[in-house]
Protein backbone atom coordinates (compact mmCIF):
# COMPACT_ATOMS: atom_id res chain seq x y z
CA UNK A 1 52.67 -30.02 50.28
CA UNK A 2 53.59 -28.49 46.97
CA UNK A 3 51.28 -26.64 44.96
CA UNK A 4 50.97 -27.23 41.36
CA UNK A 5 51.05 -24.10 39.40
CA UNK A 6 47.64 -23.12 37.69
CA UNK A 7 48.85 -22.93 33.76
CA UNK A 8 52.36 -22.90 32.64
CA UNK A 9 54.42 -22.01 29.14
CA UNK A 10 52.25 -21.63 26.25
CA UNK A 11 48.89 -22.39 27.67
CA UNK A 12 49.72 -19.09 30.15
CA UNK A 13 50.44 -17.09 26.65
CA UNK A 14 47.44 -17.92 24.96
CA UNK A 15 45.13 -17.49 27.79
CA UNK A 16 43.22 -14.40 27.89
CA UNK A 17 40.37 -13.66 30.45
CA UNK A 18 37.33 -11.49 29.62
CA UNK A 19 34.39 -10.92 31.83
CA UNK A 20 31.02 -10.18 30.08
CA UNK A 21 28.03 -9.11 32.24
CA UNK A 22 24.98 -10.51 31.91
CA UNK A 23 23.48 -6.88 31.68
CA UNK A 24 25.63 -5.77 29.13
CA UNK A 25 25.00 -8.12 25.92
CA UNK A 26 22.36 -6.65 24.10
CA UNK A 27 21.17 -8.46 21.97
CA UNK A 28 18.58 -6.25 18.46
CA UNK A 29 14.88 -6.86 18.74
CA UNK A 30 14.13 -10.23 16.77
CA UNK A 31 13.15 -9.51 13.25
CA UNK A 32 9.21 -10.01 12.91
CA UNK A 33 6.31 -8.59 11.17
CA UNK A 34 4.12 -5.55 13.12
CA UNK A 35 2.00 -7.57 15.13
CA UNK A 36 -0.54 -4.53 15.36
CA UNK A 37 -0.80 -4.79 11.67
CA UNK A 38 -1.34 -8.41 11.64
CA UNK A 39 -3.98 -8.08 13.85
CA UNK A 40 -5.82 -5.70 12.92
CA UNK A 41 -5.78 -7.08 9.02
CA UNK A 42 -7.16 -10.28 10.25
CA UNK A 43 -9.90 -8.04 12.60
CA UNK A 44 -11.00 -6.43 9.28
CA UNK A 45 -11.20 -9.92 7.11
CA UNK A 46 -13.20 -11.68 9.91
CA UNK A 47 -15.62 -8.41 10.40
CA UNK A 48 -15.99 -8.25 6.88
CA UNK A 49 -16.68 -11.72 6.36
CA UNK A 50 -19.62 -11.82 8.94
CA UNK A 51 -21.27 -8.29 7.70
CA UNK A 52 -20.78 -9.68 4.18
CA UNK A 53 -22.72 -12.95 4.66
CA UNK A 54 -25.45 -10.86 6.45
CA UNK A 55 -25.64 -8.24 3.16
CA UNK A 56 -25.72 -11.42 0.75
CA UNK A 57 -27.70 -13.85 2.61
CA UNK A 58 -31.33 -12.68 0.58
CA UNK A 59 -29.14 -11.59 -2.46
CA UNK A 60 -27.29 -15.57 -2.51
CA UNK A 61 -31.05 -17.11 -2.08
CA UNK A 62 -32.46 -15.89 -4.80
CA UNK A 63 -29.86 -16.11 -7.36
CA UNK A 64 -28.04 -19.15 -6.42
CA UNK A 65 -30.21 -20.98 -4.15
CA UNK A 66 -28.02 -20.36 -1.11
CA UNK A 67 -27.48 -17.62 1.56
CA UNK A 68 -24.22 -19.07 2.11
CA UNK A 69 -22.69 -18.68 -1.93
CA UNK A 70 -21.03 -15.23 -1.39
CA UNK A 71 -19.89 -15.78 1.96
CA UNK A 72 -18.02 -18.91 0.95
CA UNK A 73 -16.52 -17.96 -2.88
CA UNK A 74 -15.07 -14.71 -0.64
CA UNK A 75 -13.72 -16.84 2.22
CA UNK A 76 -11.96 -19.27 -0.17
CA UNK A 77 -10.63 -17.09 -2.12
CA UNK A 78 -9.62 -14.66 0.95
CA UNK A 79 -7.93 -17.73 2.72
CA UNK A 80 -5.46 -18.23 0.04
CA UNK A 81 -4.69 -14.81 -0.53
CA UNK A 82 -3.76 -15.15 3.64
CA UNK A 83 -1.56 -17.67 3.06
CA UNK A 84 -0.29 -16.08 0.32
CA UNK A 85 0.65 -12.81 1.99
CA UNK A 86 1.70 -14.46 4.93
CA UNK A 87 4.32 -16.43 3.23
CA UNK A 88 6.03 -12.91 1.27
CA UNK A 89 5.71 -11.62 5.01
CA UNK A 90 7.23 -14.15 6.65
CA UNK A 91 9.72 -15.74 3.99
CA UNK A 92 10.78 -13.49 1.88
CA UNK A 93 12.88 -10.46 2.34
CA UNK A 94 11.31 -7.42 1.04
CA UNK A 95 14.98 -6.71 -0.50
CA UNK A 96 14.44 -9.37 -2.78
CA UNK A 97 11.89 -7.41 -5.14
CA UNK A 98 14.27 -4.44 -4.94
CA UNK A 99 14.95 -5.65 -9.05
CA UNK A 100 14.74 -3.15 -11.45
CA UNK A 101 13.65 -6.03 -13.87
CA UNK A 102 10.91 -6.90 -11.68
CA UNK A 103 9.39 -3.74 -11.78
CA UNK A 104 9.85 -3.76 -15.57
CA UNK A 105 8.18 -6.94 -15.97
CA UNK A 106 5.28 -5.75 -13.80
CA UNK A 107 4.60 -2.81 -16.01
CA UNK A 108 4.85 -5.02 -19.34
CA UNK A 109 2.38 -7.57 -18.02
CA UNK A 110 -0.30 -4.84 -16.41
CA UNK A 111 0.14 -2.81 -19.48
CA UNK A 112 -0.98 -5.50 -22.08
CA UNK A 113 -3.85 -6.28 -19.66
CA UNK A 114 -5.02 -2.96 -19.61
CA UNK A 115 -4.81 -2.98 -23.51
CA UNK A 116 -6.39 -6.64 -23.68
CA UNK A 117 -9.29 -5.89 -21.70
CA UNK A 118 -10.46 -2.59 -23.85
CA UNK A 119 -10.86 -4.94 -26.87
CA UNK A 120 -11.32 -8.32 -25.95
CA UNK A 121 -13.03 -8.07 -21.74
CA UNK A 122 -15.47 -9.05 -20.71
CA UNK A 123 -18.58 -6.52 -20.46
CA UNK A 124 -20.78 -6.27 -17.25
CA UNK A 125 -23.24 -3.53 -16.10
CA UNK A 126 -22.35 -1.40 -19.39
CA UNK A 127 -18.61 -1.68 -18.75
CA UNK A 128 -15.57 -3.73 -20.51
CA UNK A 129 -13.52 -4.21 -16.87
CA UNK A 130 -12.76 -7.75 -16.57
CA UNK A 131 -10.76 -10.28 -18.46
CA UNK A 132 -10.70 -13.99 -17.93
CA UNK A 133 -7.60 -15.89 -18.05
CA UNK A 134 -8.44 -18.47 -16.15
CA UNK A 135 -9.86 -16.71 -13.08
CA UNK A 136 -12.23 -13.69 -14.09
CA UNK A 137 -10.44 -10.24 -12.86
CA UNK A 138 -10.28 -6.62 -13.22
CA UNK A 139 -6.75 -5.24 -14.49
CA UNK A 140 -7.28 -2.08 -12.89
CA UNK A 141 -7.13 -3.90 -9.56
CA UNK A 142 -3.74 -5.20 -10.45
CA UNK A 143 -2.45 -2.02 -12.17
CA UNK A 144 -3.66 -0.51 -8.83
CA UNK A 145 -0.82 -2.92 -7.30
CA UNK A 146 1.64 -2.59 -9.57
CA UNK A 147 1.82 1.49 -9.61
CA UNK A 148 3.30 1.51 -6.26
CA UNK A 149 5.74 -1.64 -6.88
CA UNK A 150 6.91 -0.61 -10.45
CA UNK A 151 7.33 3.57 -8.81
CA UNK A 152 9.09 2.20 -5.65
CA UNK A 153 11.46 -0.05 -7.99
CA UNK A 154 12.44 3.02 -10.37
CA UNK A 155 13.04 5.19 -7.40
CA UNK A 156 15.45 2.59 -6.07
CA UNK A 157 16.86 2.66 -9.86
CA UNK A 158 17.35 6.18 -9.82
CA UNK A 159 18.82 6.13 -6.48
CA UNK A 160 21.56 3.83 -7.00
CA UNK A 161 22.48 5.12 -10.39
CA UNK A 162 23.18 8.52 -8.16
CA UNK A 163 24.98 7.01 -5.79
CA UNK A 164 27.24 5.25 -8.34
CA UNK A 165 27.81 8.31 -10.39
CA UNK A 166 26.12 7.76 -13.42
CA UNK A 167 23.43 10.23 -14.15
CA UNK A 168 26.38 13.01 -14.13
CA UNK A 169 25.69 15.90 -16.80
CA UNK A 170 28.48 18.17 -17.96
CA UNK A 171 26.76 21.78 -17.99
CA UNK A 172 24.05 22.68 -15.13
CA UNK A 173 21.20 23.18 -17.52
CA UNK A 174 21.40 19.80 -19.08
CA UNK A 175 21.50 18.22 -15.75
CA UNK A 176 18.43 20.84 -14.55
CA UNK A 177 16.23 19.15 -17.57
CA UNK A 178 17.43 15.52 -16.91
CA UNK A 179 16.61 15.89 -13.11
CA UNK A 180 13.23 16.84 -13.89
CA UNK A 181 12.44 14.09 -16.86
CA UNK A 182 14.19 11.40 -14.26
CA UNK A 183 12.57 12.12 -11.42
CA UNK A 184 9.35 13.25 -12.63
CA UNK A 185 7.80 13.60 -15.92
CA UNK A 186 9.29 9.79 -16.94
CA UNK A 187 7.57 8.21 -14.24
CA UNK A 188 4.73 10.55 -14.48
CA UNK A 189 4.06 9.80 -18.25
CA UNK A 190 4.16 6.19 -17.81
CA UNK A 191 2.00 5.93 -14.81
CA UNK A 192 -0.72 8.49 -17.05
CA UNK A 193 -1.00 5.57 -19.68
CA UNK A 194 -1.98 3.66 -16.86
CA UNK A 195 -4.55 6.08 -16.11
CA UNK A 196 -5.46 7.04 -19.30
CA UNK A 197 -6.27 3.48 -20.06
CA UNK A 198 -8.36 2.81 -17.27
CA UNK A 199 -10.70 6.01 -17.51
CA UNK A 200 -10.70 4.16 -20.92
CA UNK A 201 -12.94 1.18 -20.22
CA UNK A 202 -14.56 3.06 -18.45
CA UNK A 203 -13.57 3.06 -14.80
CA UNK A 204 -13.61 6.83 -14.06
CA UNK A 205 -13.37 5.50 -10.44
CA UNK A 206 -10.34 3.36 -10.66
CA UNK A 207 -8.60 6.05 -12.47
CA UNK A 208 -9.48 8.51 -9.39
CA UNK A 209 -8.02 6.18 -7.18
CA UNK A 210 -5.05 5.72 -9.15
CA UNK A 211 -4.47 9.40 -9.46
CA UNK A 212 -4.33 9.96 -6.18
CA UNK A 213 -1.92 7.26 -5.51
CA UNK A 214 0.12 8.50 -7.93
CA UNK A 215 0.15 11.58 -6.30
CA UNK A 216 0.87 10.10 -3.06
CA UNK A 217 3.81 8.54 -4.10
CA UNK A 218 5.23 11.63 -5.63
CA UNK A 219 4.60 13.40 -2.63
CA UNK A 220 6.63 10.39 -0.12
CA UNK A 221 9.42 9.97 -2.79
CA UNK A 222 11.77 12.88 -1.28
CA UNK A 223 11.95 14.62 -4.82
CA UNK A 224 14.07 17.31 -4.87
CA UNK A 225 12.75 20.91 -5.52
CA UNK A 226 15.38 22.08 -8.74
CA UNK A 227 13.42 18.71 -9.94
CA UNK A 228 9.86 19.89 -9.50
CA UNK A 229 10.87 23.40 -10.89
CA UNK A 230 12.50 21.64 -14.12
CA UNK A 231 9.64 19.63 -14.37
CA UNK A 232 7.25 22.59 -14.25
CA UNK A 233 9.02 24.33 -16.75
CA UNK A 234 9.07 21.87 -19.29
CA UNK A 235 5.64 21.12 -18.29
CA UNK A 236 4.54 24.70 -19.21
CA UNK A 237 6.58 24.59 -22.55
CA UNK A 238 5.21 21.72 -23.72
CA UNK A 239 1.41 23.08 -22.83
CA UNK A 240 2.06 26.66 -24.98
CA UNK A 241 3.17 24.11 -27.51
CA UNK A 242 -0.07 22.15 -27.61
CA UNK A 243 -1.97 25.16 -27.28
CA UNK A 244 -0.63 26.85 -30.01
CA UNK A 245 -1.56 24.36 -32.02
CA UNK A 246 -4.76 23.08 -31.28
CA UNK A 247 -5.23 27.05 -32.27
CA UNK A 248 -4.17 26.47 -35.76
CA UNK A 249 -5.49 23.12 -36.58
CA UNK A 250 -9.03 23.76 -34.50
CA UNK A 251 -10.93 25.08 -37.67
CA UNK A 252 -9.91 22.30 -39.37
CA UNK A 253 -11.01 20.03 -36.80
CA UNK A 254 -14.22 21.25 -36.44
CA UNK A 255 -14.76 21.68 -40.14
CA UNK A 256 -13.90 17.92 -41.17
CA UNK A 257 -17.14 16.61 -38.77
CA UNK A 258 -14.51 15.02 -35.97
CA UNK A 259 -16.43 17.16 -32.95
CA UNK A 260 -19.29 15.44 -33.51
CA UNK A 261 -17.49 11.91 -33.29
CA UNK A 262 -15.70 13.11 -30.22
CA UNK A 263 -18.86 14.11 -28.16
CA UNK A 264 -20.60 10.81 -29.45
CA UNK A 265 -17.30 9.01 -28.02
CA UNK A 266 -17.62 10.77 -24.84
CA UNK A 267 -21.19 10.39 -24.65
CA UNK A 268 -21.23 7.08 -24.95
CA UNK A 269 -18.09 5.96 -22.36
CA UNK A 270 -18.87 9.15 -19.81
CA UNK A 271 -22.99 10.01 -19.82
CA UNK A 272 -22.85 7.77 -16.46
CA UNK A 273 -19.78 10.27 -14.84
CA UNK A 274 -22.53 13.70 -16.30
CA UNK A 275 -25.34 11.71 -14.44
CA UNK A 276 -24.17 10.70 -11.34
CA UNK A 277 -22.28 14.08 -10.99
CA UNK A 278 -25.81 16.17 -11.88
CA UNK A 279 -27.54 13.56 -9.20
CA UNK A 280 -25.09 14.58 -6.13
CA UNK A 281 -24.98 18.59 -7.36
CA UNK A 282 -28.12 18.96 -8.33
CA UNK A 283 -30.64 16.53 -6.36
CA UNK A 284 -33.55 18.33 -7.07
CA UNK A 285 -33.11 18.11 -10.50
CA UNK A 286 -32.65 14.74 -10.58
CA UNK A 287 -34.82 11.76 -11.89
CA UNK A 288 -35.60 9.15 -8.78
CA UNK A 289 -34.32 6.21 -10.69
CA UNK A 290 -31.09 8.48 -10.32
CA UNK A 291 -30.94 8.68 -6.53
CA UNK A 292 -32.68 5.52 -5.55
CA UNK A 293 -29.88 3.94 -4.65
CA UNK A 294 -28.17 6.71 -2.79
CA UNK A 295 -31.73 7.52 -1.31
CA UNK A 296 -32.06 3.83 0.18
CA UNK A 297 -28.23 3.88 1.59
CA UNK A 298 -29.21 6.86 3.63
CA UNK A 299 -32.51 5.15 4.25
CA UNK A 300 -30.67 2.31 6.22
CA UNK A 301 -27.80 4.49 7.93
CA UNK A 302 -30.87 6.53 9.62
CA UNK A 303 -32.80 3.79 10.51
CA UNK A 304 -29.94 2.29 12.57
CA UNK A 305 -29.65 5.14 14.43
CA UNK A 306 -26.95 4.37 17.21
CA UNK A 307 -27.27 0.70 18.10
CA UNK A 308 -28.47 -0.48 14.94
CA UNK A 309 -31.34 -2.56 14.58
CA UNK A 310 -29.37 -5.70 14.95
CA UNK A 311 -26.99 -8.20 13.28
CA UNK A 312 -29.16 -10.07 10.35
CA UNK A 313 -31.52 -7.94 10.68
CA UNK A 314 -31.91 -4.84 8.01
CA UNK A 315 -34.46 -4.54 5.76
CA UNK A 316 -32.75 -2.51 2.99
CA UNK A 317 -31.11 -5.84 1.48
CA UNK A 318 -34.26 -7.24 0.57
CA UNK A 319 -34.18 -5.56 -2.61
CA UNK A 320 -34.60 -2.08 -1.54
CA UNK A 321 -30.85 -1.29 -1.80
CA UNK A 322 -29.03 -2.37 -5.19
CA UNK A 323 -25.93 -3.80 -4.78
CA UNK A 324 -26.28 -3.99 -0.73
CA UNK A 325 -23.38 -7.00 -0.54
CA UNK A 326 -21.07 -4.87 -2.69
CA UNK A 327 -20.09 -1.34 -3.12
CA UNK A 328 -22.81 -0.19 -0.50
CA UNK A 329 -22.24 -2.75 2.06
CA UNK A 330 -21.13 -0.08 5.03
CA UNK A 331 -24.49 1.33 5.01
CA UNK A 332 -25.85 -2.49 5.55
CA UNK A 333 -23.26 -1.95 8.54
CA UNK A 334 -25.18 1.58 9.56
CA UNK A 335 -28.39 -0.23 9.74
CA UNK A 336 -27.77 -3.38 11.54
CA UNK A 337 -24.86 -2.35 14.03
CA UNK A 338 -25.96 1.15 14.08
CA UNK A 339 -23.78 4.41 14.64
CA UNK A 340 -21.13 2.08 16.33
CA UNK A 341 -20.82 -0.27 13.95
CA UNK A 342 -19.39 2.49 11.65
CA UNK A 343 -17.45 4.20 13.81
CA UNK A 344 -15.92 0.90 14.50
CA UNK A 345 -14.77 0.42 10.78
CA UNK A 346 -13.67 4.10 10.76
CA UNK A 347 -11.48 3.75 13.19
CA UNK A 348 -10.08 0.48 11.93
CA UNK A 349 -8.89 1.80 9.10
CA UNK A 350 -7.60 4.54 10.65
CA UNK A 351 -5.43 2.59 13.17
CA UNK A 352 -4.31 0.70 9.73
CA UNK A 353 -3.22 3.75 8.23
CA UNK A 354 -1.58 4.82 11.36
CA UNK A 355 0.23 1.76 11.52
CA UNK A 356 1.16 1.99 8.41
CA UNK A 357 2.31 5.25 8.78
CA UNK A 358 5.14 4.22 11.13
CA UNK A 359 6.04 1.09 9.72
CA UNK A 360 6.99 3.91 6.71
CA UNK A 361 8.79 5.75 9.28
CA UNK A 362 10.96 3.31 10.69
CA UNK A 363 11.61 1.67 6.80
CA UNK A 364 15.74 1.24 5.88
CA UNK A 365 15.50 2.24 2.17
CA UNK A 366 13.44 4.18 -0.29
CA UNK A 367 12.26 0.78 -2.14
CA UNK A 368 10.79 -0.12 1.15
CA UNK A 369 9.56 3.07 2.59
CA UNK A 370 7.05 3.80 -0.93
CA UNK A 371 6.32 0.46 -0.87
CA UNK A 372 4.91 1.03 2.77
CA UNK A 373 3.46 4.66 2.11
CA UNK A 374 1.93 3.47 -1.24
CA UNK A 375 -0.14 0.33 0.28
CA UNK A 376 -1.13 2.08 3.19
CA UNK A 377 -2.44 4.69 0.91
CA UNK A 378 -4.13 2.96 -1.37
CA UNK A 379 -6.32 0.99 1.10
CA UNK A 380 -7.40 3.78 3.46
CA UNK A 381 -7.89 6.25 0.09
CA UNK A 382 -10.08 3.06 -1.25
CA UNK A 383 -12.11 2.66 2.15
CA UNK A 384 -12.80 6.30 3.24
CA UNK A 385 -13.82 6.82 -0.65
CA UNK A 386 -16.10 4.11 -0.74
CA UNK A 387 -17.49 5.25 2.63
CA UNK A 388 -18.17 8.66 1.29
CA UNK A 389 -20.14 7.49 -1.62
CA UNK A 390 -22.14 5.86 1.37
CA UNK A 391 -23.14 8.53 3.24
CA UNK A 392 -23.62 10.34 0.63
CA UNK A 393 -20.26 12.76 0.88
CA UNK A 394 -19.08 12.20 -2.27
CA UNK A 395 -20.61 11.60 -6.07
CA UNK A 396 -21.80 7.78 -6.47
CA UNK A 397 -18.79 5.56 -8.36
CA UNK A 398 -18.22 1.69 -8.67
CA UNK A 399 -15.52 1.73 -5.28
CA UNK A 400 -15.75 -1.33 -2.86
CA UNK A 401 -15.27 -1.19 0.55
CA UNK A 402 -11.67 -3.30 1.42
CA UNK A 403 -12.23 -7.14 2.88
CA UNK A 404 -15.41 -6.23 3.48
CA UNK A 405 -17.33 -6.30 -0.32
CA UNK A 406 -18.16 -9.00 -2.25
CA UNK A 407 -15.19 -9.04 -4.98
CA UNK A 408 -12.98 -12.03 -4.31
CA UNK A 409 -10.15 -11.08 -6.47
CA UNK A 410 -10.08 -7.53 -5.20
CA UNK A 411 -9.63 -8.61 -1.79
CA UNK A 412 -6.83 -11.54 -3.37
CA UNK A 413 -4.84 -8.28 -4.53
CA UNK A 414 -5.34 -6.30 -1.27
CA UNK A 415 -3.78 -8.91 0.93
CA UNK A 416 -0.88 -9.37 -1.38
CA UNK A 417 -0.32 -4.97 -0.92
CA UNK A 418 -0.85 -6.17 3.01
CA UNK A 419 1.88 -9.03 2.38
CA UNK A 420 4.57 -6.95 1.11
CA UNK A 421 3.61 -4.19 3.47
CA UNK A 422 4.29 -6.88 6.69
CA UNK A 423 7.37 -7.52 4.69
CA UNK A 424 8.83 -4.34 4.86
CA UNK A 425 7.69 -4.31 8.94
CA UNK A 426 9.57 -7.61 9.15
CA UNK A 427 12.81 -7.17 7.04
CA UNK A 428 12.58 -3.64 5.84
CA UNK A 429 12.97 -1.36 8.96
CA UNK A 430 16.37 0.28 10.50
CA UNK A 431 17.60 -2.37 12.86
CA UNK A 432 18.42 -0.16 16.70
CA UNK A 433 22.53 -1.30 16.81
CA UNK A 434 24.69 -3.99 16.74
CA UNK A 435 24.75 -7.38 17.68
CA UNK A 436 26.86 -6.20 21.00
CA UNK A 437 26.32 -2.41 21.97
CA UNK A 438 27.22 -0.84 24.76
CA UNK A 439 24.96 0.73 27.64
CA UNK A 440 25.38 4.08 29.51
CA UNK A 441 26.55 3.15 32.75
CA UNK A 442 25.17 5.12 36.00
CA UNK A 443 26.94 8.37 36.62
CA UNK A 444 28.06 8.62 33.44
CA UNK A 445 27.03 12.12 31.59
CA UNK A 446 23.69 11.81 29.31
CA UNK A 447 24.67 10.79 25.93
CA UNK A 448 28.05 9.15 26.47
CA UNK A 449 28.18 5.41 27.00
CA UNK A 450 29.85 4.38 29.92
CA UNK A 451 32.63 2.08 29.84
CA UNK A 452 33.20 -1.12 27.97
CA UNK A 453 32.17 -3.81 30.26
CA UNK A 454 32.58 -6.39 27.26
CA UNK A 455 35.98 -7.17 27.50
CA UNK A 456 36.71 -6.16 31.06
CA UNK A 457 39.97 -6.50 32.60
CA UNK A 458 41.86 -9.78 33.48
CA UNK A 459 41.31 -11.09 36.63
CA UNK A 460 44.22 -10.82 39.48
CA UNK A 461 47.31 -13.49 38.92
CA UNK A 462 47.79 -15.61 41.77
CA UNK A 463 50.41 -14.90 44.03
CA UNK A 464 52.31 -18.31 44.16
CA UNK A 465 52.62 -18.86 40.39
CA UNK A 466 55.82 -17.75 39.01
CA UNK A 467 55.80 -19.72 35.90
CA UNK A 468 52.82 -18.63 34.74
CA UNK A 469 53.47 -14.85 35.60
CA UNK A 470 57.01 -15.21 33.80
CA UNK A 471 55.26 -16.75 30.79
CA UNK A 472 52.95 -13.74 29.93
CA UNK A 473 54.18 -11.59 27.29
CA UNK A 474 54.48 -7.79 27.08
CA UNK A 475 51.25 -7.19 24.79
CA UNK A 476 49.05 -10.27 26.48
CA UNK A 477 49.70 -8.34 29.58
């Protein structure tokens, strides 16, 4: 019986045979956001939810005729800024904001709100903060957004203009100056009218806040040191400058009556900074209306002592402590849940931060990694701030606690830093290899990949096939 050859002609010269192992495709982890992260956002929204409606429940009776109104205007409003990070995590790639223009934009829009709101906000509790445009907000709580986004997209800016060859100088001084107004003091200006404008309303607090973002950014932003030292220098020239003459026109500013305007000005925007300061300094000095408040936040983090005295039900938020449901909500959280409750958010945060931390790490680009840095920064220096004003660590300002006061736009703004932060964990990080890589085979030395078992050699020819051994050509075989 005759046996048909296997292939023949030109279906033998086309036909190549590769054997890939099973063990040997590797394939890149699938692109996702940090599910640590994820988790751990949604553990501090639902904790702060509950510990909220117990610090507003007496506060929401009296004033609005339910212990549920807080609870519920937070929750809405917290549920759409959910969806609304979740979407820029999940949707959009975080190299889709890397737009110069966008950044510009930002800073346009946050600037004329920080302008609009010195003249025209709205004034609560003795301060202009908040404008309404349709939903009632504070600008500072954008601006406190936008400093990270607008710095991240100029150091992407800078970065690329570099790399292209276009911020060349021709002598070495000129291009010692321009590397220290580029990198720093152009940035650094525009990010101080930020500040300067905030401190303005007055929101001493915000502008702490911001300041120390701003510094955290600087410090992430892998400046180079000849651009610290030219900014320094020109720094220092431009203070003997300003020194020299506030020298020679300081008689004639005292003389023409503008001191006294100038310490009625900052009498009347800063007397609350002199006060609270003198009350945390100097507490035996102090009036009680002055520590009351402070007095009655300790008041309910000792009486919980370390199991708390149980969920719903402190004492201090019947009155005793002003503004329980907002800025000093963690010390409703000392007295009802005790030392552990505390702890608890403590370490929350800090696993946020930490998580944070290496989702910076592991980020692909500078727009990405000080976007990271500069939200996990700002809501761990926002939440261990507000908790030191609690226990009574720091000086008393107008800082809320993350998802967990009552501020419904706050938190909106939060979970949109969260949303672009689970971007960059999803579509911003350095991806391991390729879509095929290769594995180091046993016995091979440490280091070296082994060989390439993804395009193996042919299998053996059969024996009776003459045709189709004939038809192979030199480089097929």
């Amino acid at each position: 019986m005759k046996r048909e050859n296997i292939l023949s002609g030109q279906d033998a010269r086309n036909r190549e045979i590769r054997r890939i192992g099973a063990d040997s495709l590797v394939l890149p982890p699938a692109r996702q956001v940090n599910a640590g992260l994820l988790i751990v956002t949604l553990v501090l929204i639902c904790f702060g939810l509950v510990m909220l409606f117990s610090a507003s429940m007496t506060d929401g009776y009296s004033r609005e005729g339910s212990a549920l109104f807080y609870v519920l205007k937070q929750a809405g409003i917290t549920a759409a800024g959910l969806i609304a990070a979740l979407f820029v995590a999940l949707i959009i790639p975080v190299s889709a904001f890397d737009h110069f223009w966008m950044s510009l934009l930002l800073y346009g829009v946050t600037t004329g709100l920080l302008v609009y709101v010195k003249f025209f906000g709205l004034v609560f509790n003795n301060a202009r903060r908040w404008v309404n445009i349709g939903i009632q907000f504070q600008p500072s709580e954008l601006a406190k957004i936008a400093i990270v986004f607008c710095f991240a997209g100029y150091v992407s800016l800078l970065k690329r203009l570099r790399k292209a060859g276009r911020l060349r100088f021709r002598t070495p001084f000129r291009q010692f100056l321009a590397d220290g107004w580029l990198d720093i003091l152009l940035p650094g200006f525009a990010l101080l009218v930020w500040i300067g404008l905030i401190a303005w309303q007055p929101h001493l607090s915000g502008a702490v806040i911001m300041s120390l973002i701003t510094l955290a950014l600087f410090l992430t932003a892998g400046i180079r040191l000849r651009s610290w030292l030219s900014a320094l220098t020109q720094i220092l020239v431009v203070l003997l400058v300003v020194i020299l003459a506030i020298s020679l026109l300081l008689p004639a500013f005292l003389g023409g009556g503008l001191q006294e305007k100038y310490d009625e000005a900052m009498a009347g925007n800063f007397a609350h900074v002199q006060t609270r300061l003198n009350s945390f300094f100097n507490p035996e000095e102090a009036s009680s209306d002055d520590i009351y408040q402070i007095n009655q936040a300790l008041i309910a983090i000792g009486s919980g002592g370390i199991s708390g005295v149980g969920l719903g039900e402190g004492r201090q938020k019947y009155n005793y402590l002003p503004e329980a449901h907002n800025d000093y909500v963690f010390a409703i959280i000392g007295e009802e849940l005790g030392f552990g409750g505390t702890v608890t958010v403590v370490l929350l945060f800090l696993i946020f931060m930490a998580l944070g931390i290496g989702v910076t790490r592991r980020a692909s680009n500078t727009f990405a990694a000080l976007l990271a840095s500069g939200y996990t920064m700002l809501i761990s220096i926002q939440a261990f701030l507000n908790i030191g004003v609690a226990t009574h660590t720091l000086p008393s300002t107008g800082i809320s606690l993350p998802f967990f006061s009552y501020g419904g736009t706050s938190n909106l703004f939060f979970l949109m830093a969260i949303g672009l932060l689970l971007a960059v964990s999803r579509s911003g990080q350095r991806q391991a290899g390729n879509m095929l890589t290769r594995r180091r085979q046993p016995g091979s030395p440490a280091g070296k990949p082994g060989p390439d078992r993804t395009h193996a050699a042919p299998s053996p020819l059969p024996r009776r096939a003459p045709e189709f051994r004939q038809g192979l050509s030199g480089e097929n075989r």
